[in-house]
PDB file of N, CA and C in Angstrom:
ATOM      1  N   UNK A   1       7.107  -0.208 -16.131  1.00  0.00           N
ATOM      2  CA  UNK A   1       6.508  -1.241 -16.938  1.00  0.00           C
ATOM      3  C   UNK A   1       7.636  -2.022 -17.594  1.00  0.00           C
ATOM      4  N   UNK A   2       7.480  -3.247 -17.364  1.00  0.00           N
ATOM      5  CA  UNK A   2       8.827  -4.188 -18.002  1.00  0.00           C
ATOM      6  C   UNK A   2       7.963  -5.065 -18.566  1.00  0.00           C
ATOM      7  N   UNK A   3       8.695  -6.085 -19.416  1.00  0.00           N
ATOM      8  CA  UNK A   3       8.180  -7.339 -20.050  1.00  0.00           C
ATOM      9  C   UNK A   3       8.100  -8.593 -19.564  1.00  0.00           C
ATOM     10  N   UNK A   4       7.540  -9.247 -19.791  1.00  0.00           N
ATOM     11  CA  UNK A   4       7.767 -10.619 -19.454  1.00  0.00           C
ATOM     12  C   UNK A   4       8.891 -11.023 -18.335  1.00  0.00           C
ATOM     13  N   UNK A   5       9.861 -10.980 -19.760  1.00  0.00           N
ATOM     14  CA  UNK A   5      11.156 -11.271 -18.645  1.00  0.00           C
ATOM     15  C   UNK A   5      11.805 -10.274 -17.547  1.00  0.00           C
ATOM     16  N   UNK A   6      11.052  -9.343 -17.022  1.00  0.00           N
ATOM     17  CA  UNK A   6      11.710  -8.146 -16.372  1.00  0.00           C
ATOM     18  C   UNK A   6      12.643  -7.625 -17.210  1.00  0.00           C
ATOM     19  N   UNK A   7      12.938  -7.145 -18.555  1.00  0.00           N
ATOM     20  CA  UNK A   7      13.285  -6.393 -19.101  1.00  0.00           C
ATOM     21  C   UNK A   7      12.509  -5.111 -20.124  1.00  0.00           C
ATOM     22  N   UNK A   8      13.206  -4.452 -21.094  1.00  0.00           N
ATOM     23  CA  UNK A   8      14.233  -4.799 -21.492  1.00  0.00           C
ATOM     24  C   UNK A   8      15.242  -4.141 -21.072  1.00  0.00           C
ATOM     25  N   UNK A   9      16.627  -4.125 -20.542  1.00  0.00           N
ATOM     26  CA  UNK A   9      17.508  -3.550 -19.633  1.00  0.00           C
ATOM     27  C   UNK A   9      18.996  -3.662 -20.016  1.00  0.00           C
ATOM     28  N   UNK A  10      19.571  -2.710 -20.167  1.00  0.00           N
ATOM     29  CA  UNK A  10      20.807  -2.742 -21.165  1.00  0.00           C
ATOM     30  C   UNK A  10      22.537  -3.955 -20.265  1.00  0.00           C
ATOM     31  N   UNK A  11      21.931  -4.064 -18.925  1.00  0.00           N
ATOM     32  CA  UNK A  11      23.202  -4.356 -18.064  1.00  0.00           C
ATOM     33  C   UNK A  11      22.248  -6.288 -17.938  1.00  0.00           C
ATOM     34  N   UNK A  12      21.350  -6.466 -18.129  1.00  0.00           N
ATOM     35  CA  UNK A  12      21.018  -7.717 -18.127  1.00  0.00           C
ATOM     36  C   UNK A  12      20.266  -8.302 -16.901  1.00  0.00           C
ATOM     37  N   UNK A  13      20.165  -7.097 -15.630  1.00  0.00           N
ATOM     38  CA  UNK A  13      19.528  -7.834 -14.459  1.00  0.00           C
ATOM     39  C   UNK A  13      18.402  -7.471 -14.075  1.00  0.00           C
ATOM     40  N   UNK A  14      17.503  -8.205 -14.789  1.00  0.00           N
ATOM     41  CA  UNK A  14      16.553  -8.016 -15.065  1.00  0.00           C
ATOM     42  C   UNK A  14      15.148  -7.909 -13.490  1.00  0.00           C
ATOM     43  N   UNK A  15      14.052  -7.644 -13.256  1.00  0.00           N
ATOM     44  CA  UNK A  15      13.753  -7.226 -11.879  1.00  0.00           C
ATOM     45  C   UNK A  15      12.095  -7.318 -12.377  1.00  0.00           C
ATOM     46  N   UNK A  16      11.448  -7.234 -11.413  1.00  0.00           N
ATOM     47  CA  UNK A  16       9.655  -7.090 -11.191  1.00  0.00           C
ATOM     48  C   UNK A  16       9.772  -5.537 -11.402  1.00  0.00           C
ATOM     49  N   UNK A  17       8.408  -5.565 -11.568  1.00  0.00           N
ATOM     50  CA  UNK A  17       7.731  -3.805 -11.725  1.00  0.00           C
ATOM     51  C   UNK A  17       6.108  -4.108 -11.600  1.00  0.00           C
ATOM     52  N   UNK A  18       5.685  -2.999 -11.247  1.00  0.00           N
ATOM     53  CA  UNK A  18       4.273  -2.732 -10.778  1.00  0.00           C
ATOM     54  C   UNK A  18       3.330  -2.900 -12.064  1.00  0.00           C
ATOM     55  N   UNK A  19       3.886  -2.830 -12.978  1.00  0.00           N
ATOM     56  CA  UNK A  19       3.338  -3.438 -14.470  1.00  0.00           C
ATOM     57  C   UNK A  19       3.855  -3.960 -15.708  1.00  0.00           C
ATOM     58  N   UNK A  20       3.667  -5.393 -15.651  1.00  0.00           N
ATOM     59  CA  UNK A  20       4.347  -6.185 -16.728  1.00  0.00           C
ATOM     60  C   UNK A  20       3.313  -6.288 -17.759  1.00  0.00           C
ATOM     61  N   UNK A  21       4.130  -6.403 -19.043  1.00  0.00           N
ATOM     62  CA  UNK A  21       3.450  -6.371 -20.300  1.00  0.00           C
ATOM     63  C   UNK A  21       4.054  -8.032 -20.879  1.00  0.00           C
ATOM     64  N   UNK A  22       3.052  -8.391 -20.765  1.00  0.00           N
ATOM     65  CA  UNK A  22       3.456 -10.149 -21.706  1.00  0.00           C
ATOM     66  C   UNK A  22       3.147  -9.698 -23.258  1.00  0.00           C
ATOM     67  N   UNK A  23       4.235  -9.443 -23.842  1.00  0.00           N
ATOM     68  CA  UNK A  23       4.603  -9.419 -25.246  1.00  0.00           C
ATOM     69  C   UNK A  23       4.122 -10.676 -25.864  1.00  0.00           C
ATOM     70  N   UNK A  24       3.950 -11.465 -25.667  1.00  0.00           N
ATOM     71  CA  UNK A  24       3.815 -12.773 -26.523  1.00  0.00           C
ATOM     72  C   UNK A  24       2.497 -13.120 -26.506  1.00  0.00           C
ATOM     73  N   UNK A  25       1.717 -13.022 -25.133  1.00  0.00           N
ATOM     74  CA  UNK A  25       0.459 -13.366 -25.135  1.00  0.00           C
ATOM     75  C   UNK A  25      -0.379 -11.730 -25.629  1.00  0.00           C
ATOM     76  N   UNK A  26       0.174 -10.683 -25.558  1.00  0.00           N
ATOM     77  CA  UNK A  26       0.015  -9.410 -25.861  1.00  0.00           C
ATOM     78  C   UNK A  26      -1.171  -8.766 -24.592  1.00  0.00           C
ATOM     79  N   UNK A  27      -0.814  -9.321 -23.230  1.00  0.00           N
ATOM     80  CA  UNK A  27      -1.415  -8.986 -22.044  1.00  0.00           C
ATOM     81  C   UNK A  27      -0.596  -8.030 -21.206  1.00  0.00           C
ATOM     82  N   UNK A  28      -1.456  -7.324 -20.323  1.00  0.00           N
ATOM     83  CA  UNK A  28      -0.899  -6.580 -19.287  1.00  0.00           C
ATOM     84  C   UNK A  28      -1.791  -6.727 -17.747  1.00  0.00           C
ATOM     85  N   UNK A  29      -0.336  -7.183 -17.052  1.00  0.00           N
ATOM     86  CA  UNK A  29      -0.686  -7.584 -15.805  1.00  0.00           C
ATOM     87  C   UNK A  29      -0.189  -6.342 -14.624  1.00  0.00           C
ATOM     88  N   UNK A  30      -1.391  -6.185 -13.557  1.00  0.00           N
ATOM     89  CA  UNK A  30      -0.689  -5.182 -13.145  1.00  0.00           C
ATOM     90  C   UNK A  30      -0.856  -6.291 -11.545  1.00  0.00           C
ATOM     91  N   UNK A  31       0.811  -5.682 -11.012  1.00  0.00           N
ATOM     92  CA  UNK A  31       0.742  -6.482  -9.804  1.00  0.00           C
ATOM     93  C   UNK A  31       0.557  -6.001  -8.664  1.00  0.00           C
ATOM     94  N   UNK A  32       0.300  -6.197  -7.390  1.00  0.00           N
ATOM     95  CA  UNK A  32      -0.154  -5.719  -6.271  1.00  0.00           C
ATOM     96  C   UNK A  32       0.852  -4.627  -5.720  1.00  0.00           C
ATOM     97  N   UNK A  33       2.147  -4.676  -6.248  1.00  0.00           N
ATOM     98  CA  UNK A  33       2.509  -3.495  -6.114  1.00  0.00           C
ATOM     99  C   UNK A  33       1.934  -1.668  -6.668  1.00  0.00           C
ATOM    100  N   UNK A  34       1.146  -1.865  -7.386  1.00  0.00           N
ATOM    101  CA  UNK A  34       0.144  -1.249  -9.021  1.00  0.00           C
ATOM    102  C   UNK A  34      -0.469  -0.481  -7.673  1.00  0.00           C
ATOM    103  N   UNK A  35      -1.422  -1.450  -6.989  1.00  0.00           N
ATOM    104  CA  UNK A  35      -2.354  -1.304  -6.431  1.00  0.00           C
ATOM    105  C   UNK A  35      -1.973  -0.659  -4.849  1.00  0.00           C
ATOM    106  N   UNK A  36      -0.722  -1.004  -4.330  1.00  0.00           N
ATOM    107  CA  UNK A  36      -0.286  -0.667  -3.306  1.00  0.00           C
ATOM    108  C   UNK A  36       0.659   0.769  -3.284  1.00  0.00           C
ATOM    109  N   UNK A  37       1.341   1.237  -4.445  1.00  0.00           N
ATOM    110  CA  UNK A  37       1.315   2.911  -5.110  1.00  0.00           C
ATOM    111  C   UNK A  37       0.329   3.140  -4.928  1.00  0.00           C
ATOM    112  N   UNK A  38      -0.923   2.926  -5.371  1.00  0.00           N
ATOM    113  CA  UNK A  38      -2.019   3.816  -5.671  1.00  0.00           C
ATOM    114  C   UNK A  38      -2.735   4.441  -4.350  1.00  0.00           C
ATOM    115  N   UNK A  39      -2.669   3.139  -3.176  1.00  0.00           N
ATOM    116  CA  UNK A  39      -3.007   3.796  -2.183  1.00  0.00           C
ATOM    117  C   UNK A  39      -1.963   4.815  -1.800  1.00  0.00           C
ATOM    118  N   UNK A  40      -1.232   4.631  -1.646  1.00  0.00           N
ATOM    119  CA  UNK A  40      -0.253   6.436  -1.737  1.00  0.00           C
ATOM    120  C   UNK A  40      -0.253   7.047  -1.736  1.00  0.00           C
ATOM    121  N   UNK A  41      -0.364   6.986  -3.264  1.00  0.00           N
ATOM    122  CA  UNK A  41      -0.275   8.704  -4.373  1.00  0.00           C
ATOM    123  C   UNK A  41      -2.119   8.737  -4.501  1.00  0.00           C
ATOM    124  N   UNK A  42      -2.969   8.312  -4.199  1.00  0.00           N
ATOM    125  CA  UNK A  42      -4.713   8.463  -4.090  1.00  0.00           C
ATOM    126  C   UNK A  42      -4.351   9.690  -2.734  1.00  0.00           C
ATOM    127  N   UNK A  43      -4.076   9.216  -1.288  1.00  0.00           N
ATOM    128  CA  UNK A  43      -4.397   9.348  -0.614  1.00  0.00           C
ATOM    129  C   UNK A  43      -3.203  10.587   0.947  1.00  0.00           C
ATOM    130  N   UNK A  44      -2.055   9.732   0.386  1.00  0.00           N
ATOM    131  CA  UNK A  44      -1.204  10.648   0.780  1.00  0.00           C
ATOM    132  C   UNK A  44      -0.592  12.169  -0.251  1.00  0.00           C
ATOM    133  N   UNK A  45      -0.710  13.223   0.283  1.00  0.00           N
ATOM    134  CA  UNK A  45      -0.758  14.107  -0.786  1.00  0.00           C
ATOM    135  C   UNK A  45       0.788  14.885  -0.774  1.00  0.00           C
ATOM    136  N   UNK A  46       1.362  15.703  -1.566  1.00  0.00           N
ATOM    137  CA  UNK A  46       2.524  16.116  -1.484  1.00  0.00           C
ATOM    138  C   UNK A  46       2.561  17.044  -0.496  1.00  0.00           C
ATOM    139  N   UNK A  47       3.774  17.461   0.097  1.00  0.00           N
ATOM    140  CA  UNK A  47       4.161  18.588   1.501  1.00  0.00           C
ATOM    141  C   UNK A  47       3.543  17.312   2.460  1.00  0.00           C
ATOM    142  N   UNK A  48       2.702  16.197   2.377  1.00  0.00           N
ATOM    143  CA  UNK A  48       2.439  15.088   3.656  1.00  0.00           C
ATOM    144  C   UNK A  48       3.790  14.384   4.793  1.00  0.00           C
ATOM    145  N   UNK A  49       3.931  14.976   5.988  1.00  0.00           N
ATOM    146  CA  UNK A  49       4.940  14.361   6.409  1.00  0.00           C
ATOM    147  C   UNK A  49       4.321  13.293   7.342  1.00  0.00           C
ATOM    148  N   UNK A  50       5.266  12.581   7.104  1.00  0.00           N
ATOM    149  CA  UNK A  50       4.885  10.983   8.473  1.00  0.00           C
ATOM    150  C   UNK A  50       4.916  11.556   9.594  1.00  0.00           C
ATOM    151  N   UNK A  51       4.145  10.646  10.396  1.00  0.00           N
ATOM    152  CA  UNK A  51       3.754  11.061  11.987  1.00  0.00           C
ATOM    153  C   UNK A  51       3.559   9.686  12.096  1.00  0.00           C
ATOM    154  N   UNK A  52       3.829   9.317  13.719  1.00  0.00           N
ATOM    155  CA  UNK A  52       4.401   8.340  14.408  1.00  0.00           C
ATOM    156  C   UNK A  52       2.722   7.705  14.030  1.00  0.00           C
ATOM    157  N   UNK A  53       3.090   6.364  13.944  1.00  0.00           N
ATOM    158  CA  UNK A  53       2.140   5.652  14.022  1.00  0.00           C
ATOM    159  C   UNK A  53       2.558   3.900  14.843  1.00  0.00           C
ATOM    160  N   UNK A  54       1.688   3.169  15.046  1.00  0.00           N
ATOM    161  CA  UNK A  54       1.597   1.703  15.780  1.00  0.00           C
ATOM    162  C   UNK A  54       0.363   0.423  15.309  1.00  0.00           C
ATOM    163  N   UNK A  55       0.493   0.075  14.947  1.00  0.00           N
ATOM    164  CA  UNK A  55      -0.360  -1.229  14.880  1.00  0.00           C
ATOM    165  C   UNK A  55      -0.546  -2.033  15.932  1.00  0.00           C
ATOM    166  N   UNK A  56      -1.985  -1.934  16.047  1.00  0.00           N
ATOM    167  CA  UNK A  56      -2.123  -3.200  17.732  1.00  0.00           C
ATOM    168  C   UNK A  56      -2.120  -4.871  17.484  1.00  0.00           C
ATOM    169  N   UNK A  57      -2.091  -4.739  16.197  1.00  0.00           N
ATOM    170  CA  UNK A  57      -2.023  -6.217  16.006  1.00  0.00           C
ATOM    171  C   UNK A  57      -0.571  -6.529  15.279  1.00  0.00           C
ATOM    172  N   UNK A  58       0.395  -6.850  16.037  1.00  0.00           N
ATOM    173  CA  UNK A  58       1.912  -6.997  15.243  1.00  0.00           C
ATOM    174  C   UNK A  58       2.329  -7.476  14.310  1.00  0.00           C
ATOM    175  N   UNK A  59       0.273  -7.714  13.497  1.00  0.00           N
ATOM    176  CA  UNK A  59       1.176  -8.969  12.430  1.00  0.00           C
ATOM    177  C   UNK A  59       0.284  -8.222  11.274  1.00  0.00           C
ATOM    178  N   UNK A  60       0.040  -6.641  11.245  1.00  0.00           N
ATOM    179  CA  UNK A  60      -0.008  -5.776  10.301  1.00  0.00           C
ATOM    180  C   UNK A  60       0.917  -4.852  10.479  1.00  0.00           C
ATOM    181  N   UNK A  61       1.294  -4.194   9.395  1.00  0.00           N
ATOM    182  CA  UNK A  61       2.490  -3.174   8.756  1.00  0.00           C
ATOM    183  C   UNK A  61       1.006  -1.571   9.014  1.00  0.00           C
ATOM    184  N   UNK A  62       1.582  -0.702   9.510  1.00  0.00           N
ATOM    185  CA  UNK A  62       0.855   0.336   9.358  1.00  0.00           C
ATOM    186  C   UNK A  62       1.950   1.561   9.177  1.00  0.00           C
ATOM    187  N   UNK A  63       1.351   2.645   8.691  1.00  0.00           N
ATOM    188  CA  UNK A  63       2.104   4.256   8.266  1.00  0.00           C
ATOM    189  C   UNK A  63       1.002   5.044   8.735  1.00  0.00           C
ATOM    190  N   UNK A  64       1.186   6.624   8.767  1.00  0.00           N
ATOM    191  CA  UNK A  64       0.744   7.279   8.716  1.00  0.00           C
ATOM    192  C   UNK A  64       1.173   8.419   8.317  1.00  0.00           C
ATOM    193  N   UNK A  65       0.791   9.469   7.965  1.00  0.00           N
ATOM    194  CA  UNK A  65       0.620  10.875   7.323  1.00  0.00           C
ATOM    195  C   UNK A  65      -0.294  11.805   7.528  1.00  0.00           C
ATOM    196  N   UNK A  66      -0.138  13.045   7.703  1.00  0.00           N
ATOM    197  CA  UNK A  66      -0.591  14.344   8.223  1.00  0.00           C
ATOM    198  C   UNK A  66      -0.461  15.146   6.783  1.00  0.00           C
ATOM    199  N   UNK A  67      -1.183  15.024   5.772  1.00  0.00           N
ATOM    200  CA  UNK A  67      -1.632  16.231   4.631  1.00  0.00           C
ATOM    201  C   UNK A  67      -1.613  17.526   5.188  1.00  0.00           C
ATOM    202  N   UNK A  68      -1.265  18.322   4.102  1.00  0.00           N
ATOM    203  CA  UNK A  68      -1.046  19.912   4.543  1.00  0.00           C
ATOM    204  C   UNK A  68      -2.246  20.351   4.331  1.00  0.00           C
ATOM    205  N   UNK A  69      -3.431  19.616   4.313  1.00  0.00           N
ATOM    206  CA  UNK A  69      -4.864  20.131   4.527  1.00  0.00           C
ATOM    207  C   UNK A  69      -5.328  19.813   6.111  1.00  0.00           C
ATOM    208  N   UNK A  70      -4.217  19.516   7.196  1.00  0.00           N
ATOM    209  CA  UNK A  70      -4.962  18.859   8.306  1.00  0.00           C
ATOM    210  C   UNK A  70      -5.461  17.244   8.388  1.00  0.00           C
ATOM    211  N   UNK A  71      -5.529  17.150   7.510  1.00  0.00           N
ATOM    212  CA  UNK A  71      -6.522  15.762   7.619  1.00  0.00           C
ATOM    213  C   UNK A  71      -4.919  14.764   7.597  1.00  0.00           C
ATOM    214  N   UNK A  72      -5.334  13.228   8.288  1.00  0.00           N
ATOM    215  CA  UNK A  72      -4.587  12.337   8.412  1.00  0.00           C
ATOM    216  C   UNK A  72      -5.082  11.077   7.974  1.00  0.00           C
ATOM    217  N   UNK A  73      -3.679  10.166   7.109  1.00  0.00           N
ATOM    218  CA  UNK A  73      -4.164   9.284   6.584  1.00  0.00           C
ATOM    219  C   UNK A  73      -3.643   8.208   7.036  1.00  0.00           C
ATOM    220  N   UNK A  74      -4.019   7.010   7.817  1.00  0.00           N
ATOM    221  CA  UNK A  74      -3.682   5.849   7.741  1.00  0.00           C
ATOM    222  C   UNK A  74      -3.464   4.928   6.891  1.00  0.00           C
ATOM    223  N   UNK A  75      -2.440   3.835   6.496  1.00  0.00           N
ATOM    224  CA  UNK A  75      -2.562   2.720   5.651  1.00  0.00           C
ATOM    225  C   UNK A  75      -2.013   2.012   6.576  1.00  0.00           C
ATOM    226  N   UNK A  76      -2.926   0.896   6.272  1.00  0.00           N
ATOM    227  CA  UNK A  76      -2.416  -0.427   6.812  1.00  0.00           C
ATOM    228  C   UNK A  76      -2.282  -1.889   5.653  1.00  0.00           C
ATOM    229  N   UNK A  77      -1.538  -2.312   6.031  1.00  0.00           N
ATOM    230  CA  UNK A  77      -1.422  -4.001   5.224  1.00  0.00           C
ATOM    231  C   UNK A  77      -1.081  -4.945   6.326  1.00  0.00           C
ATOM    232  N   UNK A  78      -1.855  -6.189   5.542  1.00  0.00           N
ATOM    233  CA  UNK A  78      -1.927  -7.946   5.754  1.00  0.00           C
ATOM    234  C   UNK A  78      -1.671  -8.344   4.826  1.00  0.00           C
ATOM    235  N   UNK A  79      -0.048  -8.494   5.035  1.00  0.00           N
ATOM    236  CA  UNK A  79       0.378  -9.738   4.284  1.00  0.00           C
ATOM    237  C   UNK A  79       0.144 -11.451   4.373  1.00  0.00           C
ATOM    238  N   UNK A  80      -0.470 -11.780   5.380  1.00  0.00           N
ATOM    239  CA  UNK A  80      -0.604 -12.796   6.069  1.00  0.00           C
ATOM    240  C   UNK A  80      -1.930 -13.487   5.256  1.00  0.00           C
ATOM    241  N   UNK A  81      -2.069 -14.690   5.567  1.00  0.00           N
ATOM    242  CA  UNK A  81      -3.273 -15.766   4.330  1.00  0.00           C
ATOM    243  C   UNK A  81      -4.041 -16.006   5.688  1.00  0.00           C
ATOM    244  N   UNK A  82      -4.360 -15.045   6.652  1.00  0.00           N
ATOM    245  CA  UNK A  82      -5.624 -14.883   7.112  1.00  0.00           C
ATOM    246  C   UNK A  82      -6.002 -13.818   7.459  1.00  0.00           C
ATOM    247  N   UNK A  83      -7.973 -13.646   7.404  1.00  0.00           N
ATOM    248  CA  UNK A  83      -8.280 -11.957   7.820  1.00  0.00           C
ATOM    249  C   UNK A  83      -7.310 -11.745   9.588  1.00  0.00           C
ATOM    250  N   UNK A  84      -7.032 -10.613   9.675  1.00  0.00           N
ATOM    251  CA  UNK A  84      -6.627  -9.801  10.924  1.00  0.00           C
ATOM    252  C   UNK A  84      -6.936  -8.628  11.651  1.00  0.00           C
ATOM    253  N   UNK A  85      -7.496  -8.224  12.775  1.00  0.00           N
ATOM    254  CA  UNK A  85      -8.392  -7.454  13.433  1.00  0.00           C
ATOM    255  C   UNK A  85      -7.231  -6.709  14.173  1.00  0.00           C
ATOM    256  N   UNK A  86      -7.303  -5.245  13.970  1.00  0.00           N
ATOM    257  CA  UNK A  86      -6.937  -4.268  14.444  1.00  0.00           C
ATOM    258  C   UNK A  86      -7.226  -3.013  14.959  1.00  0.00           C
ATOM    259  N   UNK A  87      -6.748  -2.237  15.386  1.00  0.00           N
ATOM    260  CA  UNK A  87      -7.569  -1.411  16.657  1.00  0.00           C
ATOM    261  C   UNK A  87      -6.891   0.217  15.745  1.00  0.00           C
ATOM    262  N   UNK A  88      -7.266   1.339  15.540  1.00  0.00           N
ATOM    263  CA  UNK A  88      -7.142   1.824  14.980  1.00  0.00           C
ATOM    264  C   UNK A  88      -7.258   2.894  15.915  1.00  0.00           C
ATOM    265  N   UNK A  89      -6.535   4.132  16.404  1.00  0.00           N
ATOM    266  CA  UNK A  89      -6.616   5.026  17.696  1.00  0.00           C
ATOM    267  C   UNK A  89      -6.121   6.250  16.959  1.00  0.00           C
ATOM    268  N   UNK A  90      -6.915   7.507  17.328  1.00  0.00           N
ATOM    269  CA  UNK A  90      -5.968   9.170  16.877  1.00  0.00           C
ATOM    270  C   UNK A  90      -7.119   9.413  17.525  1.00  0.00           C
ATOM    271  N   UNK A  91      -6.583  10.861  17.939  1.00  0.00           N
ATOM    272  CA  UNK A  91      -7.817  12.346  18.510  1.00  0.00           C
ATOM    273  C   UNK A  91      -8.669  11.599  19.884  1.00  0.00           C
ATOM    274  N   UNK A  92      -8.395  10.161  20.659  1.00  0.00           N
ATOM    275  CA  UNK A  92      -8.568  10.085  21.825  1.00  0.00           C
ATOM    276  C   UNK A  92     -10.147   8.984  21.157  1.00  0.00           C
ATOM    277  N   UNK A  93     -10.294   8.725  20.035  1.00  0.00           N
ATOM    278  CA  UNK A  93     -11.367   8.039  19.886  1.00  0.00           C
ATOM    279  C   UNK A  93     -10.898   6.247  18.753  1.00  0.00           C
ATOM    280  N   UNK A  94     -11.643   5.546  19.226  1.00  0.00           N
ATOM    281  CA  UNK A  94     -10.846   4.047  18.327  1.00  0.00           C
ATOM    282  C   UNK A  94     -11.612   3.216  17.594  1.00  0.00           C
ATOM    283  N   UNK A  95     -11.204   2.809  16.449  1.00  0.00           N
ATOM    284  CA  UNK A  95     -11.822   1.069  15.546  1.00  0.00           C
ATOM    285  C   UNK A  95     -11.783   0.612  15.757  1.00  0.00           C
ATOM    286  N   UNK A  96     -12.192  -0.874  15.481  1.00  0.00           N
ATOM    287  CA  UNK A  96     -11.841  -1.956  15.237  1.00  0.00           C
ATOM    288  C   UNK A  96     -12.126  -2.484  13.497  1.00  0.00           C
ATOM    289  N   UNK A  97     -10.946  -2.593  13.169  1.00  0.00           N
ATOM    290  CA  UNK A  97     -10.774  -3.036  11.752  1.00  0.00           C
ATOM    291  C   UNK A  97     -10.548  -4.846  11.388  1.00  0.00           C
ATOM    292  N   UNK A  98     -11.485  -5.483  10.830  1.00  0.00           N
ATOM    293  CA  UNK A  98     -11.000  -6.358  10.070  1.00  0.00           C
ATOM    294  C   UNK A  98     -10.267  -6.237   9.046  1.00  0.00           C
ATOM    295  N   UNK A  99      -9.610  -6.543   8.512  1.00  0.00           N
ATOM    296  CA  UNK A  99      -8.190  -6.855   7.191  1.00  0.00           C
ATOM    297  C   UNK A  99      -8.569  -7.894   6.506  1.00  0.00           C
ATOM    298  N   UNK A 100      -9.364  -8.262   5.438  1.00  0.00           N
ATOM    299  CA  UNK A 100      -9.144  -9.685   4.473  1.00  0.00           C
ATOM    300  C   UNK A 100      -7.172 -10.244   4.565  1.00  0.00           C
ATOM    301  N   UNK A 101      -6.998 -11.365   4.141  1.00  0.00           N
ATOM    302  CA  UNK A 101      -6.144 -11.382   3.816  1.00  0.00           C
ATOM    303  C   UNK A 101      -5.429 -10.784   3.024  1.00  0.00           C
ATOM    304  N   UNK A 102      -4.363 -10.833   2.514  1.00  0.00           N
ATOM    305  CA  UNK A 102      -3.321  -9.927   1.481  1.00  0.00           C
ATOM    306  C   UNK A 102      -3.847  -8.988   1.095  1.00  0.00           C
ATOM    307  N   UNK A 103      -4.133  -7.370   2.362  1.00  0.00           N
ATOM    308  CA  UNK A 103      -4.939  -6.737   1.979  1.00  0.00           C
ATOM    309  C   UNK A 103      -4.544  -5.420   2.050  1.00  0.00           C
ATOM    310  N   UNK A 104      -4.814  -4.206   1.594  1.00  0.00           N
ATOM    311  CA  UNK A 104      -4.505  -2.940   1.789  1.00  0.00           C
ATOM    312  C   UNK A 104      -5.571  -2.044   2.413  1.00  0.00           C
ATOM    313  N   UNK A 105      -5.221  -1.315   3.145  1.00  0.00           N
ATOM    314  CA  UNK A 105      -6.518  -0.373   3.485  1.00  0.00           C
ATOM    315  C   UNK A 105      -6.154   1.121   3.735  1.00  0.00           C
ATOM    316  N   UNK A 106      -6.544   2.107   3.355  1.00  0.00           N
ATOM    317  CA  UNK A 106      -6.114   3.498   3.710  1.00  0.00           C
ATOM    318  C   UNK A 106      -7.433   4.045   4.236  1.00  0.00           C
ATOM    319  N   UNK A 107      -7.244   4.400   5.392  1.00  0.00           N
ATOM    320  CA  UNK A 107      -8.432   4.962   6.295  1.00  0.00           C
ATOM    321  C   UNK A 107      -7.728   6.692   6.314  1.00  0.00           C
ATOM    322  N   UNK A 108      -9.529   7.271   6.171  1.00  0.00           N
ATOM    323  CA  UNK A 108      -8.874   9.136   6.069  1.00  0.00           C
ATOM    324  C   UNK A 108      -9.328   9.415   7.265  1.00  0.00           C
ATOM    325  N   UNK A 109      -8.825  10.112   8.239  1.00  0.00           N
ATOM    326  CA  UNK A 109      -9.305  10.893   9.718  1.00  0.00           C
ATOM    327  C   UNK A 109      -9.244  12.368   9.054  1.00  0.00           C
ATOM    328  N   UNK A 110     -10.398  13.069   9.393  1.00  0.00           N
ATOM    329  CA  UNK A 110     -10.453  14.292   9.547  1.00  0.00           C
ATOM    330  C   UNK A 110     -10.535  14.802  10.757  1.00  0.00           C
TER     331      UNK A 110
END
């Protein structure tokens, strides 16, 4: 959490954070980074190691993770300023996902 100006910071170079506090207007803004942790730490759980993953549409970012409960979690993002349709494949069976724009999605496979 920083202020306004991306501080306060003793060396002066000041930076974004996932939650800024406007001191002056006495608001707190949380930014899409806020929201893009959360799918994470919601969904990917600790001991979770990555496992190979692919996006069929090249113009989404995807991850994946294998929880030490078995279960596997996809996230995908669209950064892009239009919806985007993607194909979603594990265990030999597949989606098809729409994406809003500037969007996040964490899909759970059991």
């Amino acid at each position: 959490m920083l202020n306004e100006e991306g501080g306060p910071n003793h060396v002066g170079n000041y930076c974004d954070a996932p939650v800024i506090v406007d001191t002056k207007k006495d608001e707190v803004h949380y930014n899409s980074s806020y929201y893009y942790i959360g799918h994470f730490s919601k969904f990917i759980k600790p001991g979770a190691r990555r496992i190979g993953s692919k996006a069929s549409n090249s113009r989404i970012l995807a991850t994946a993770f294998e929880n030490t409960n078995g279960g596997t979690v996809a996230v995908l993002m669209n950064e892009n300023d239009s919806k985007e349709e993607v194909s979603l494949s594990f265990g030999g069976k597949s989606m098809m996902l729409f994406l809003p724009e500037h969007s996040i999605a964490s899909i759970i496979i059991h």
